[in-house]
Protein backbone atom coordinates (compact mmCIF):
# COMPACT_ATOMS: atom_id res chain seq x y z
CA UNK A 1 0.00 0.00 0.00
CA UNK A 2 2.93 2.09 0.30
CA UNK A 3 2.74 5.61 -2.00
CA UNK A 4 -0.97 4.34 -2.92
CA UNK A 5 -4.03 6.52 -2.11
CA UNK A 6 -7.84 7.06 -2.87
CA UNK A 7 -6.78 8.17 -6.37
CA UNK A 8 -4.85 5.14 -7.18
CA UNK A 9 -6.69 2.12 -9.55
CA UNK A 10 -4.24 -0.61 -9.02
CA UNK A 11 -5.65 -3.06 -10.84
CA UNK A 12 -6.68 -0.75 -13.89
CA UNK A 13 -3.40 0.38 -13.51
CA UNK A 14 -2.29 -3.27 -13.89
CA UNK A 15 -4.38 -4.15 -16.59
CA UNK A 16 -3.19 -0.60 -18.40
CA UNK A 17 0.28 -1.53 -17.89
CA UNK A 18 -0.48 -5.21 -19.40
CA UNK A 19 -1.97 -3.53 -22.86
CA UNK A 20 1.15 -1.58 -23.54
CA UNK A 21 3.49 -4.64 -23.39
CA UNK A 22 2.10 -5.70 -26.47
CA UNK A 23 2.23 -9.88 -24.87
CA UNK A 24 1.33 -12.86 -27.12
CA UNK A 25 -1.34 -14.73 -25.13
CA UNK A 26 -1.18 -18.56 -25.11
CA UNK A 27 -3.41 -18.44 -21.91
CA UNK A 28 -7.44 -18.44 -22.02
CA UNK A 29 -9.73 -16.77 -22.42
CA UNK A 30 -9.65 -18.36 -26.18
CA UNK A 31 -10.75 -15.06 -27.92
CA UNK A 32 -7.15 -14.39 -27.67
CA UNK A 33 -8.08 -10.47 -27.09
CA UNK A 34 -10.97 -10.84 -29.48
CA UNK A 35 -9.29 -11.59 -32.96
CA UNK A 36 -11.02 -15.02 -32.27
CA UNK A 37 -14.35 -13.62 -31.84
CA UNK A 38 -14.89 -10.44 -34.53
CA UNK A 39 -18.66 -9.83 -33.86
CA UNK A 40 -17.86 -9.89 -30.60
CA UNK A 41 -15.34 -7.71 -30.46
CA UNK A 42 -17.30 -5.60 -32.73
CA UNK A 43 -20.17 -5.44 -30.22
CA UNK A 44 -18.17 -4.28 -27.04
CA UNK A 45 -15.39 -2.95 -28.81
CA UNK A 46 -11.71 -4.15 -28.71
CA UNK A 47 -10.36 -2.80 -25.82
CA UNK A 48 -13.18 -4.29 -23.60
CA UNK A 49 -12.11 -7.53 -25.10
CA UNK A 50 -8.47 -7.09 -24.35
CA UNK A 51 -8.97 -6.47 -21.00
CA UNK A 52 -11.03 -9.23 -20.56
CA UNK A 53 -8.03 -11.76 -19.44
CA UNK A 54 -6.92 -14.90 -17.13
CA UNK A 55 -4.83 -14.35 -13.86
CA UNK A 56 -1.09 -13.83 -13.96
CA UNK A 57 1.84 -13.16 -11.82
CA UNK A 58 1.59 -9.19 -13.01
CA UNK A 59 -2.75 -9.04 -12.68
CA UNK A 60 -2.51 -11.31 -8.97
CA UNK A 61 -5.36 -13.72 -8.36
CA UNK A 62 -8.42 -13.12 -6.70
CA UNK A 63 -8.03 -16.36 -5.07
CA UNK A 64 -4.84 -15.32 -2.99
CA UNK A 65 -4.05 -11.89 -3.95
CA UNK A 66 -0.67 -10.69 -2.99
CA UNK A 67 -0.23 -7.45 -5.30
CA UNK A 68 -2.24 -5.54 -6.93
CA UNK A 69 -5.75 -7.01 -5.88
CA UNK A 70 -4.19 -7.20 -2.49
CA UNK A 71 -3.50 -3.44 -3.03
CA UNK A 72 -7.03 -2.59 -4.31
CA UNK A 73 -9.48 -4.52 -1.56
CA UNK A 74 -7.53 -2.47 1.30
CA UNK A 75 -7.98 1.00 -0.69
CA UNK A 76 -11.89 -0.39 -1.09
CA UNK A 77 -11.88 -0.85 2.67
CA UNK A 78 -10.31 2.30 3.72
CA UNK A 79 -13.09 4.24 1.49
CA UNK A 80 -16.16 2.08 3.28
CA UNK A 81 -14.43 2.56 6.58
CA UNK A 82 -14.05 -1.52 7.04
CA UNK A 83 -10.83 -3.84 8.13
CA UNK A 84 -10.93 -5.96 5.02
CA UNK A 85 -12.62 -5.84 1.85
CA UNK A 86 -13.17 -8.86 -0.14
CA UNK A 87 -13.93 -8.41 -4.59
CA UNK A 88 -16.70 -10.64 -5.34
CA UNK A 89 -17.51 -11.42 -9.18
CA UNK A 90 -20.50 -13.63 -8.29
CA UNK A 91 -22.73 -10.64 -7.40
CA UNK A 92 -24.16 -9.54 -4.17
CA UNK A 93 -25.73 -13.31 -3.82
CA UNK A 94 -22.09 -14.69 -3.22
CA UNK A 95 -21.53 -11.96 -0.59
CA UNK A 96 -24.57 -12.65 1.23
CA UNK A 97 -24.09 -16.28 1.01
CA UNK A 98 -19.94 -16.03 1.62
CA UNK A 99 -21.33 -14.04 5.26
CA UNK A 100 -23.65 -16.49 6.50
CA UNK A 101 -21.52 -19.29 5.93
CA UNK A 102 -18.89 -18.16 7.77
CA UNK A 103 -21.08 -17.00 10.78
CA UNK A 104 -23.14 -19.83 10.88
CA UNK A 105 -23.66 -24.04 9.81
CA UNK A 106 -24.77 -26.80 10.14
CA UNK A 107 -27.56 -26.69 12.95
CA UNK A 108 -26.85 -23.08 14.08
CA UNK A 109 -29.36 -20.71 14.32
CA UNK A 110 -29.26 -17.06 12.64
CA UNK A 111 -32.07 -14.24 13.52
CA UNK A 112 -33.18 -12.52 10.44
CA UNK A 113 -36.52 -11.11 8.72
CA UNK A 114 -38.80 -12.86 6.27
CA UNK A 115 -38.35 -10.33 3.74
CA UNK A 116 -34.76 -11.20 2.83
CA UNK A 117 -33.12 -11.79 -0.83
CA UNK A 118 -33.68 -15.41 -1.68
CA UNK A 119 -29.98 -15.37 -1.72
CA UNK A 120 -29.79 -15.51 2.36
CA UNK A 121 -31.86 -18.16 2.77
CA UNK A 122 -30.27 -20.15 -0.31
CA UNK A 123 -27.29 -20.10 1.70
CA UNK A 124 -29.48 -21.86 4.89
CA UNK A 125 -30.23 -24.75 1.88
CA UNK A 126 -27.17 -25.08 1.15
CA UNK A 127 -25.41 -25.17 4.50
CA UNK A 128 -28.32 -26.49 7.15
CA UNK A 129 -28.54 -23.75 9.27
CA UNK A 130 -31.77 -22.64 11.20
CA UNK A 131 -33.42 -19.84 10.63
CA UNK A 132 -35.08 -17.92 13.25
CA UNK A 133 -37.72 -14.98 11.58
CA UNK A 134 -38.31 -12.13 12.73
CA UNK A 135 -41.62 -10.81 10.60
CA UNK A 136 -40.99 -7.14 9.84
CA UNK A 137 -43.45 -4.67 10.90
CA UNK A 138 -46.15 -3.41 7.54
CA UNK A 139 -47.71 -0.40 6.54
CA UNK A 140 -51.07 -0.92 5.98
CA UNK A 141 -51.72 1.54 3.30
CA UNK A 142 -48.82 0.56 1.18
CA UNK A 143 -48.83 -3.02 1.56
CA UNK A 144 -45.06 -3.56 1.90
CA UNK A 145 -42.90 -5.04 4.93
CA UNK A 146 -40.89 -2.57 6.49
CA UNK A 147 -38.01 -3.19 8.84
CA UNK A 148 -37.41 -5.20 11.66
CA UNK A 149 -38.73 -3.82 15.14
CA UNK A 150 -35.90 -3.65 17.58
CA UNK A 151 -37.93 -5.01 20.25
CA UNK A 152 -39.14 -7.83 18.17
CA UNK A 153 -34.83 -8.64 17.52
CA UNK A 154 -34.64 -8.58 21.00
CA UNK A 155 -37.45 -11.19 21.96
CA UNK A 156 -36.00 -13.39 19.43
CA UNK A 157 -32.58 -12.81 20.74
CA UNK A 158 -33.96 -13.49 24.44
CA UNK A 159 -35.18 -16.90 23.07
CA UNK A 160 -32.18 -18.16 21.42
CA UNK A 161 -29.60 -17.66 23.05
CA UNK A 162 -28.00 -20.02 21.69
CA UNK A 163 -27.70 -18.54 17.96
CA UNK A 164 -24.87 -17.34 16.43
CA UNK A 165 -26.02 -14.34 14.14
CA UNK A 166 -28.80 -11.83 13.82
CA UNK A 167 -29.14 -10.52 9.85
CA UNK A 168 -30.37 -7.31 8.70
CA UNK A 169 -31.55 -5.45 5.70
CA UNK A 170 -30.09 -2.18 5.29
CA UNK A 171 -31.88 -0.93 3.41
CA UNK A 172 -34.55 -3.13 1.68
CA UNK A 173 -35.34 -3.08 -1.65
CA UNK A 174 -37.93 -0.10 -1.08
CA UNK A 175 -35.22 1.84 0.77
CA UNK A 176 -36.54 1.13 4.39
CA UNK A 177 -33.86 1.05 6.92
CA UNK A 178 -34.04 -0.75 10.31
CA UNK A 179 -32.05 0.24 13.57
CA UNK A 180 -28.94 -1.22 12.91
CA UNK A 181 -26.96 0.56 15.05
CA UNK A 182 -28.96 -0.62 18.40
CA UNK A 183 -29.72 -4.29 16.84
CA UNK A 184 -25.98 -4.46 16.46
CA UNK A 185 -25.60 -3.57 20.02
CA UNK A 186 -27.48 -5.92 21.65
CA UNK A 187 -26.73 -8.88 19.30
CA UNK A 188 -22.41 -8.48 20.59
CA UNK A 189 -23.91 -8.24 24.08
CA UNK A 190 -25.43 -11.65 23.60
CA UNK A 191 -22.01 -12.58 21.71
CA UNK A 192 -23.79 -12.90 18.38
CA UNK A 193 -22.24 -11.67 15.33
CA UNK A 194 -24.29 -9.08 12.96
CA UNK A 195 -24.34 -9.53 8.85
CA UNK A 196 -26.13 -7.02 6.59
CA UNK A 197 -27.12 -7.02 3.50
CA UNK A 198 -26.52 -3.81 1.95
CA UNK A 199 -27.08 -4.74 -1.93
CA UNK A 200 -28.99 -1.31 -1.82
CA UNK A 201 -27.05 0.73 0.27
CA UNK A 202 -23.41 1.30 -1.31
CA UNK A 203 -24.22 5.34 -1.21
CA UNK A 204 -24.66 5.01 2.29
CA UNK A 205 -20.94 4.94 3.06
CA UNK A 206 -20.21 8.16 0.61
CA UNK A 207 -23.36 10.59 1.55
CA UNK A 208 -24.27 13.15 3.60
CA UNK A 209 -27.82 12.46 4.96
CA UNK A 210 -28.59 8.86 4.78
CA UNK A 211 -29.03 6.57 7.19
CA UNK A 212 -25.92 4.88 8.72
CA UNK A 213 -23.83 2.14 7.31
CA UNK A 214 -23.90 -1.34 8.32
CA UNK A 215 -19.39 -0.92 9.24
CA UNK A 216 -19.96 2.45 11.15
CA UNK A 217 -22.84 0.64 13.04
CA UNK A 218 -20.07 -1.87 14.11
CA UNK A 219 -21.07 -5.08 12.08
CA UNK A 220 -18.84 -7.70 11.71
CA UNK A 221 -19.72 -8.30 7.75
CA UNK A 222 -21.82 -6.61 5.04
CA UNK A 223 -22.12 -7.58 1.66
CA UNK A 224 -22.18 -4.39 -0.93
CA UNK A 225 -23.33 -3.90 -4.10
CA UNK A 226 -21.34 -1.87 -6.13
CA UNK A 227 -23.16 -2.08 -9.50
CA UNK A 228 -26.51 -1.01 -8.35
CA UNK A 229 -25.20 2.11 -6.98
CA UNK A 230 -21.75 2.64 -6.97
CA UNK A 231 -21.26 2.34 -10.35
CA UNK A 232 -19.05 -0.85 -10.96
CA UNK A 233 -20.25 -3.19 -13.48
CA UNK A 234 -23.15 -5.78 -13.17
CA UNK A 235 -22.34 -8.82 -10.86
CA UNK A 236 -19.46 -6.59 -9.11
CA UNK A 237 -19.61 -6.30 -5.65
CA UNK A 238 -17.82 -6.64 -2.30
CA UNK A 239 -18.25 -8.19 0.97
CA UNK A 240 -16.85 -5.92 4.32
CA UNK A 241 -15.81 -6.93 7.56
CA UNK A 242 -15.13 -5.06 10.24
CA UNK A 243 -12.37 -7.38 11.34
CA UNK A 244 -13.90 -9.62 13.86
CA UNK A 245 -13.65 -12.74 11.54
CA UNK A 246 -10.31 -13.60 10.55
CA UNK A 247 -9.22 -12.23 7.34
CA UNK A 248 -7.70 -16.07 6.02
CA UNK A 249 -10.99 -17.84 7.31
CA UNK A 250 -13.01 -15.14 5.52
CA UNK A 251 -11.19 -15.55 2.04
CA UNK A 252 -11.18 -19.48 2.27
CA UNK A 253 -15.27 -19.59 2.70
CA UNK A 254 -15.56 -17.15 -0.15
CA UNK A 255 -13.40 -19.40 -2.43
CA UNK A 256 -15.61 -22.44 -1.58
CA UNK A 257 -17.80 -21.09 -4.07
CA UNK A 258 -16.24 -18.17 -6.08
CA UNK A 259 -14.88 -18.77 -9.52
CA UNK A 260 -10.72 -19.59 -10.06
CA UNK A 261 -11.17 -17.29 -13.46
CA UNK A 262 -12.46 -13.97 -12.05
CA UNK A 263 -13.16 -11.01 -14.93
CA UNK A 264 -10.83 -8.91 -14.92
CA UNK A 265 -13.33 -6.66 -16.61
CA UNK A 266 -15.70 -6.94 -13.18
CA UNK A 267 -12.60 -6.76 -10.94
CA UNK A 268 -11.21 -3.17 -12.46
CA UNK A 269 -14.63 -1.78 -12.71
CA UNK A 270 -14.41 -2.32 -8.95
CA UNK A 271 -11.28 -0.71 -8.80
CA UNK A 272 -12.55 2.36 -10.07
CA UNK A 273 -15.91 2.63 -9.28
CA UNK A 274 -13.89 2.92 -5.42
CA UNK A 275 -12.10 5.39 -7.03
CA UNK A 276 -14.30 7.57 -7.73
CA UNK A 277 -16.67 7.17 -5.00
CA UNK A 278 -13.92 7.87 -2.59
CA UNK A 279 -13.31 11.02 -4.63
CA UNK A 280 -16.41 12.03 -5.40
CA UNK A 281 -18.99 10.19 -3.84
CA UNK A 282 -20.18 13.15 -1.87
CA UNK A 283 -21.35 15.20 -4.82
CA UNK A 284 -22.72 11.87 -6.95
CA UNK A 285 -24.68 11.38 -4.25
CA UNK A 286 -26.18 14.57 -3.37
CA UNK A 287 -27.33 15.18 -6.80
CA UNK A 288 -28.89 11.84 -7.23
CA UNK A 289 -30.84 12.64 -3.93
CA UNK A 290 -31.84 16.25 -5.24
CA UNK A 291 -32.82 14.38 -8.69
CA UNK A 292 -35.32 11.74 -6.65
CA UNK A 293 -36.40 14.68 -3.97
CA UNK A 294 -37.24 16.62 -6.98
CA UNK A 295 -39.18 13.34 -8.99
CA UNK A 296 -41.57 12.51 -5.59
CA UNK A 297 -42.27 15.99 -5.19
CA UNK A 298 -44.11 15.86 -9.28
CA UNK A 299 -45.57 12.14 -9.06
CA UNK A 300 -46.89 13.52 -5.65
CA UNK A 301 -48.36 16.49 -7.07
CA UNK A 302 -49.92 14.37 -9.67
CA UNK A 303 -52.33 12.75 -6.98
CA UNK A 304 -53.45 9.47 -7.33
CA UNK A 305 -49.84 8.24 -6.93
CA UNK A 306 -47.79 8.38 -3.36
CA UNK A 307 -44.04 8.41 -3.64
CA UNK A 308 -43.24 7.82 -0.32
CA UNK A 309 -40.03 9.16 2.08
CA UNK A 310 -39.03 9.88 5.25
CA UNK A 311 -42.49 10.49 6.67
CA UNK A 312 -42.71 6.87 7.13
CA UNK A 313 -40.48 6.84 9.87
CA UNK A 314 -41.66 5.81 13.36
CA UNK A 315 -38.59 4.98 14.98
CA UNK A 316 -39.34 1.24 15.13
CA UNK A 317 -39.97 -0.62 12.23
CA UNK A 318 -38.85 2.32 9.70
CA UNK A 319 -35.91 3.58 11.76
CA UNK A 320 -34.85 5.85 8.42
CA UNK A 321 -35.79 5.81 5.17
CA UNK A 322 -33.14 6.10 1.99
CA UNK A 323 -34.34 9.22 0.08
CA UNK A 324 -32.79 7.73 -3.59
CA UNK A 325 -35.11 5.32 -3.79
CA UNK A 326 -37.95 6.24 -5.55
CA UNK A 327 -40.73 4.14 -4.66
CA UNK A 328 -44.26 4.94 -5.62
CA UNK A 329 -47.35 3.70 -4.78
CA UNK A 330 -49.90 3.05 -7.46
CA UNK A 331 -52.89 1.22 -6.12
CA UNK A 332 -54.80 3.96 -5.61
CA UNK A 333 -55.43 4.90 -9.23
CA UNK A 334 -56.58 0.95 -9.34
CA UNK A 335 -53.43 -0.78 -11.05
CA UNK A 336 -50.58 -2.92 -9.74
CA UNK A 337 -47.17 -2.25 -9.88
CA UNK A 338 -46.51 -4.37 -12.63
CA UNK A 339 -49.04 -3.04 -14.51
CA UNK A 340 -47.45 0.05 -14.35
CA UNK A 341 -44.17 -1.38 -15.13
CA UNK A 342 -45.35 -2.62 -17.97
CA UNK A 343 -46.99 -0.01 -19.59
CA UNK A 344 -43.90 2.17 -19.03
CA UNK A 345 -42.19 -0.22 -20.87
CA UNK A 346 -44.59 -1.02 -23.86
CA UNK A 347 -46.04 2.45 -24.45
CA UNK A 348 -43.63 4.98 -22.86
CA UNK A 349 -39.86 3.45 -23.70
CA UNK A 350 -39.25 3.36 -19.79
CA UNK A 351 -37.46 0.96 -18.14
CA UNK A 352 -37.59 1.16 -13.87
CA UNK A 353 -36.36 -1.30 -11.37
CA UNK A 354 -39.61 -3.37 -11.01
CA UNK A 355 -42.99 -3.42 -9.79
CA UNK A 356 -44.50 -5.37 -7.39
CA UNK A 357 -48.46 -6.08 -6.48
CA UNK A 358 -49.36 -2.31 -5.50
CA UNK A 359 -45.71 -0.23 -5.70
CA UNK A 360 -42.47 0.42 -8.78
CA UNK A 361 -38.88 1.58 -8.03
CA UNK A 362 -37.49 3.41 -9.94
CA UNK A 363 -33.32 3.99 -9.57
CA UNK A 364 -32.30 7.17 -9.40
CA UNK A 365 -28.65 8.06 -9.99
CA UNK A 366 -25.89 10.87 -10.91
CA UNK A 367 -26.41 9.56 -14.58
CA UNK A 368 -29.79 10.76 -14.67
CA UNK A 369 -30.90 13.96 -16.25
CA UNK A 370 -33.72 16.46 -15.28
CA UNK A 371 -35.41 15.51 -18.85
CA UNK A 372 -35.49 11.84 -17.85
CA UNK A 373 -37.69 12.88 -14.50
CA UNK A 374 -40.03 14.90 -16.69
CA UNK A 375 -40.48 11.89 -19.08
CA UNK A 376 -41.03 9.58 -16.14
CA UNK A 377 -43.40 11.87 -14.42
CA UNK A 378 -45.16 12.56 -17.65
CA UNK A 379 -45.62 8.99 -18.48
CA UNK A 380 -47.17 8.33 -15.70
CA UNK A 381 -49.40 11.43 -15.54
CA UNK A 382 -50.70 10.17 -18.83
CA UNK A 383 -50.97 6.16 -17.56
CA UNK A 384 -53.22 7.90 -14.83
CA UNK A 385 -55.32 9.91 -17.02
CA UNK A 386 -55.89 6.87 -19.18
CA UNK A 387 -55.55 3.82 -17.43
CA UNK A 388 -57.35 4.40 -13.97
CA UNK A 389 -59.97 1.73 -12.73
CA UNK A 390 -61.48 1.26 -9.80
CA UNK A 391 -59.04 -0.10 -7.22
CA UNK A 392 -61.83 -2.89 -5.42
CA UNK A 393 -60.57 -6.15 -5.13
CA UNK A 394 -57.10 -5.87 -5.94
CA UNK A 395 -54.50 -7.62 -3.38
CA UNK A 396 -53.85 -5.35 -1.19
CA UNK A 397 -50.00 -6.61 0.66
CA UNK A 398 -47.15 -7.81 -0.26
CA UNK A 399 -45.86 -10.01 2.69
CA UNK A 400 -47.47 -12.87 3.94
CA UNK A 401 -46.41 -13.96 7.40
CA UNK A 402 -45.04 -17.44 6.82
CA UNK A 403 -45.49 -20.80 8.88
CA UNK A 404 -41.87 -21.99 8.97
CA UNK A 405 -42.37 -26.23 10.05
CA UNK A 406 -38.65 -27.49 9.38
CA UNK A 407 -35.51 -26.31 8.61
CA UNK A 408 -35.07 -24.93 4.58
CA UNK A 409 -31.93 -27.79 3.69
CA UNK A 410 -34.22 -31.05 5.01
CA UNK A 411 -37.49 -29.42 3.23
CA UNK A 412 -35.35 -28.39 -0.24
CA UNK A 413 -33.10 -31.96 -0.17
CA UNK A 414 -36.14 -34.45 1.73
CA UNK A 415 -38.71 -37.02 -0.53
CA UNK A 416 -41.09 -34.79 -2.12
CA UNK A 417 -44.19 -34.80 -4.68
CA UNK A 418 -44.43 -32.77 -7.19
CA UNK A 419 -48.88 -31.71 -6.80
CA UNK A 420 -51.55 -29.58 -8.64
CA UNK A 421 -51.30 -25.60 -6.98
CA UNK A 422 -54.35 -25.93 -5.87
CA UNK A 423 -53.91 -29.33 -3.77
CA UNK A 424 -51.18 -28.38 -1.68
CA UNK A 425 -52.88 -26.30 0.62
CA UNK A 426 -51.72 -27.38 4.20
CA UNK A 427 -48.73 -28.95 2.58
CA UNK A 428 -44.78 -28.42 3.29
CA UNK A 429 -43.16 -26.63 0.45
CA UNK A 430 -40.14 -27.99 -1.00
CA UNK A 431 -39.30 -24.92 -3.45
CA UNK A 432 -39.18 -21.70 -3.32
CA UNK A 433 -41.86 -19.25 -5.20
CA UNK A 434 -41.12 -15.54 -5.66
CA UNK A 435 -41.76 -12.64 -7.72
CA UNK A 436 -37.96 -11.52 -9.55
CA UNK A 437 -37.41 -8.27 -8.92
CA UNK A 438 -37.27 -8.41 -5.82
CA UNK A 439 -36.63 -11.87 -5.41
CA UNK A 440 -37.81 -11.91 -1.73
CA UNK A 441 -39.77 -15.22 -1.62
CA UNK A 442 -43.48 -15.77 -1.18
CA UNK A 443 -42.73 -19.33 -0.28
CA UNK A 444 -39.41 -20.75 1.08
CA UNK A 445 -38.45 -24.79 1.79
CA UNK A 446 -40.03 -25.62 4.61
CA UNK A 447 -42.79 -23.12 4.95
CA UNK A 448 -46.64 -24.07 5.48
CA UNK A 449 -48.80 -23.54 2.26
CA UNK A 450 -51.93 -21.64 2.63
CA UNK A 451 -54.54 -21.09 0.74
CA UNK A 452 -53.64 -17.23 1.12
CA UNK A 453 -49.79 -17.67 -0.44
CA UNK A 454 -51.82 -19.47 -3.38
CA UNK A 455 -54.52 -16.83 -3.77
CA UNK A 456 -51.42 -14.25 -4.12
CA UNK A 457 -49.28 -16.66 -6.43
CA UNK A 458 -51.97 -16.67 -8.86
CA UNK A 459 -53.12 -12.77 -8.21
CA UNK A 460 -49.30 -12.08 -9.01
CA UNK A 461 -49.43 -14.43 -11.81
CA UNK A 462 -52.54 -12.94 -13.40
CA UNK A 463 -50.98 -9.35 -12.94
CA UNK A 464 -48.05 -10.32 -14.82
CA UNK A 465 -45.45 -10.55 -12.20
CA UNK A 466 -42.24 -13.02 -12.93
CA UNK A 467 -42.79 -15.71 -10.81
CA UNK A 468 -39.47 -17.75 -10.29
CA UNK A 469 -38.25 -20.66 -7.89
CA UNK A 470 -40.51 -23.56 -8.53
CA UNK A 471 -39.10 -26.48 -10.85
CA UNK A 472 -42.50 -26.03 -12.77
CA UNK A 473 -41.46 -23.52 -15.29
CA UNK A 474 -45.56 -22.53 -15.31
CA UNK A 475 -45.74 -22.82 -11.86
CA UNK A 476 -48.90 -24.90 -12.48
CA UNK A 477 -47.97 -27.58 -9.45
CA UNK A 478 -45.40 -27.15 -6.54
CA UNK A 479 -43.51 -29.57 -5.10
CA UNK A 480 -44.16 -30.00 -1.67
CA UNK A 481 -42.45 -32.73 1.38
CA UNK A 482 -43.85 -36.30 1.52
CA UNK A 483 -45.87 -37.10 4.31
């Protein structure tokens, strides 16, 4: 690290360094810089292909980094204020999986909501831990789960003493933020280690305003990701620790599952998206708040619509609210979220994050422009003025409190039978069932199936949603344990 600072790029630098030697490759990748692939190379253009190369003494190795990736994770985690940084190339889903298998395994118990990515509980699948779930609190008019009461974390903590972890969202997907700061607290006082899942809340560590970071809270681990809002490329992102977990422990349970062949492309869009975040975070970030202030304040105005902010916050289940995210409420003027989605889409040439039952997202950033607000707001002034219907009998939440009976690894890996949707009522499901974006399940292995999960399946269905999860491509039958 010596003579390196926030303005450095070591790997870019690296890679930079690499182009100018002019080498003859006789390594993979087999596009050999892209003269073995012309359309290709023709599509992303050939320096993006000669970047895109294989580890080597002069690039490092992700795997056991010892110069210039070495270099570039501790400049990552002297920006976000953590011990150790770790590059991940398998997305924000191998950070959130790399975390809980190194807090927790076979048989150990982890406190954490419902609503979390189906990555998280993937990872209790896969390594047989026990989940313990907090339900987050839900705002009635909206429909959506909201963070995790603090008092609720502390029952469950209370209960089990005996677990080794308490997870948290910070934020969730609609930007709701839950008291970290005192959940971390009193999980060390009961010796448990915290792990947050900050997919949406990179911005956090570089703004002025917004609510506090999972490593100035004092977690142990948070996974980050970079692309959605720090502007590294998709799949880029890093997991933090805050230096509890030993460093060499840490990096073997991430290679248990990360790719030997990392992109170079992914790793050095890292690299600088630090960069300049570190050097300029501060003003990215305070524009793309103005830009989303400035976008609720119009779809508010519009009526009908309710962008939603800070005056959710109760100090309980919404302990602070991220003001980029630009949720909006749309059940009101009688359509779903997806509905609205869609017709942005199909008749407006708008593409947002997703939407849901009753609510969209839409992502604001720096790379927005004043004219894209006014086309989003005037799209959907015009979806309101022509699309409205009368809003009775539309499914009104999005969360369904679940009925966990056995652990997610027995239910996903036990005898099951594969049965007709509508005969698995009372059933134990061996699948998961979810609605991508967000990807926070409806149904998880091992959860009771009620006839009010299947009544939203097929609402969500009928509205358009992607459903995802279930080996049934048409999600037509489920398959559920063996009695």
């Amino acid at each position: 690290m010596k003579g390196l600072s926030q303005s450095s790029a070591p790997i870019y630098e690296a890679l930079k360094k690499y182009r100018s030697d002019r080498v003859v490759p006789f390594d993979v990748p087999g596009h050999k810089g892209g003269k073995g692939t012309p359309e290709l190379t023709e599509f992303l253009g050939k320096d993006c292909l000669k970047a895109d190369v294989n580890s080597m003494k002069p690039l490092d190795n992700l795997s056991h980094p010892v110069s210039v990736i070495k270099d570039a994770e501790q400049l990552a985690a002297d920006a976000f204020g953590a011990v150790h940084a770790f590059f991940m190339v398998g997305g924000t889903t191998s950070a959130v999986q790399a975390m809980i298998f190194a807090a927790v395994g076979e048989g150990d118990k982890i406190i954490m909501p419902r609503n979390v990515h189906r990555s998280a509980i993937n990872a209790l699948v896969i390594n047989g831990a026990i989940p313990v779930y907090v339900n987050p609190g839900s705002d009635k008019r909206l429909g959506i789960p909201l963070g995790m009461s603090p008092d609720d974390v502390e029952t469950a903590i209370e209960q089990n003493r005996d677990a080794k972890a308490v997870f948290v969202n910070n934020p969730t997907y609609y930007g709701i933020c839950s008291d970290i700061a005192r959940i971390t607290k009193m999980a060390h006082d009961a010796g448990m280690l915290v792990l947050a899942d900050e997919a949406h809340g990179t911005h956090f560590y570089f703004g002025r305003g917004f609510p506090v970071p999972a490593m100035a809270a004092g977690a142990d681990l948070a996974a980050i990701s970079m692309h959605k809002t720090g502007g590294s490329l998709t799949q880029s992102s890093m997991l933090l620790s805050g230096g509890k977990l030993d460093a060499g422990y840490l990096r073997q349970v991430i290679n248990l599952t990360q790719t030997t062949s990392a992109s170079y492309l992914l790793l050095s869009s890292l690299d600088l998206a630090r960069k300049n975040l570190a050097l300029n975070g501060e003003d990215i970030f305070r524009r793309t708040a103005s830009l989303a202030e400035y976008a609720r304040e119009e779809i508010n105005a519009l009526g009908g619509y309710y962008a939603f902010s800070r005056e959710l916050i109760n100090g309980s289940t919404v302990y602070d609210f991220d003001v980029t995210k630009l949720s909006v409420h749309t059940r009101d003027i009688g359509l779903a979220g997806i509905e609205v989605y869609d017709l942005l889409r199909d008749e407006y040439g708008i593409q947002i994050e997703f939407g849901d039952i009753g609510n969209i997202l839409a992502i604001i950033s720096a790379g927005d422009r004043n004219l894209d607000i006014e086309r989003l707001v005037g799209a959907l002034s015009e979806i309101k003025r022509l699309y409205t219907r009368d809003k009775s009998g539309m499914f009104d939440h999005e969360y369904i409190d679940p009925t966990v009976v056995m652990p997610p690894k027995a239910a996903f890996y036990g005898k099951k039978a594969m049965l007709p949707i509508d005969e698995t009522v009372g059933r134990i499901c061996g699948e998961f069932v979810m609605c991508y974006p967000p990807g926070i399940p409806i149904l998880a292995p091992g959860e009771m199936i009620t006839q009010e999960t299947l009544d939203y399946i097929k609402y969500a269905k009928a509205k358009g949603c992607l459903m995802t999860g279930p080996q049934d491509m048409e999600i037509e039958r489920l398959n559920v344990v063996e009695e």
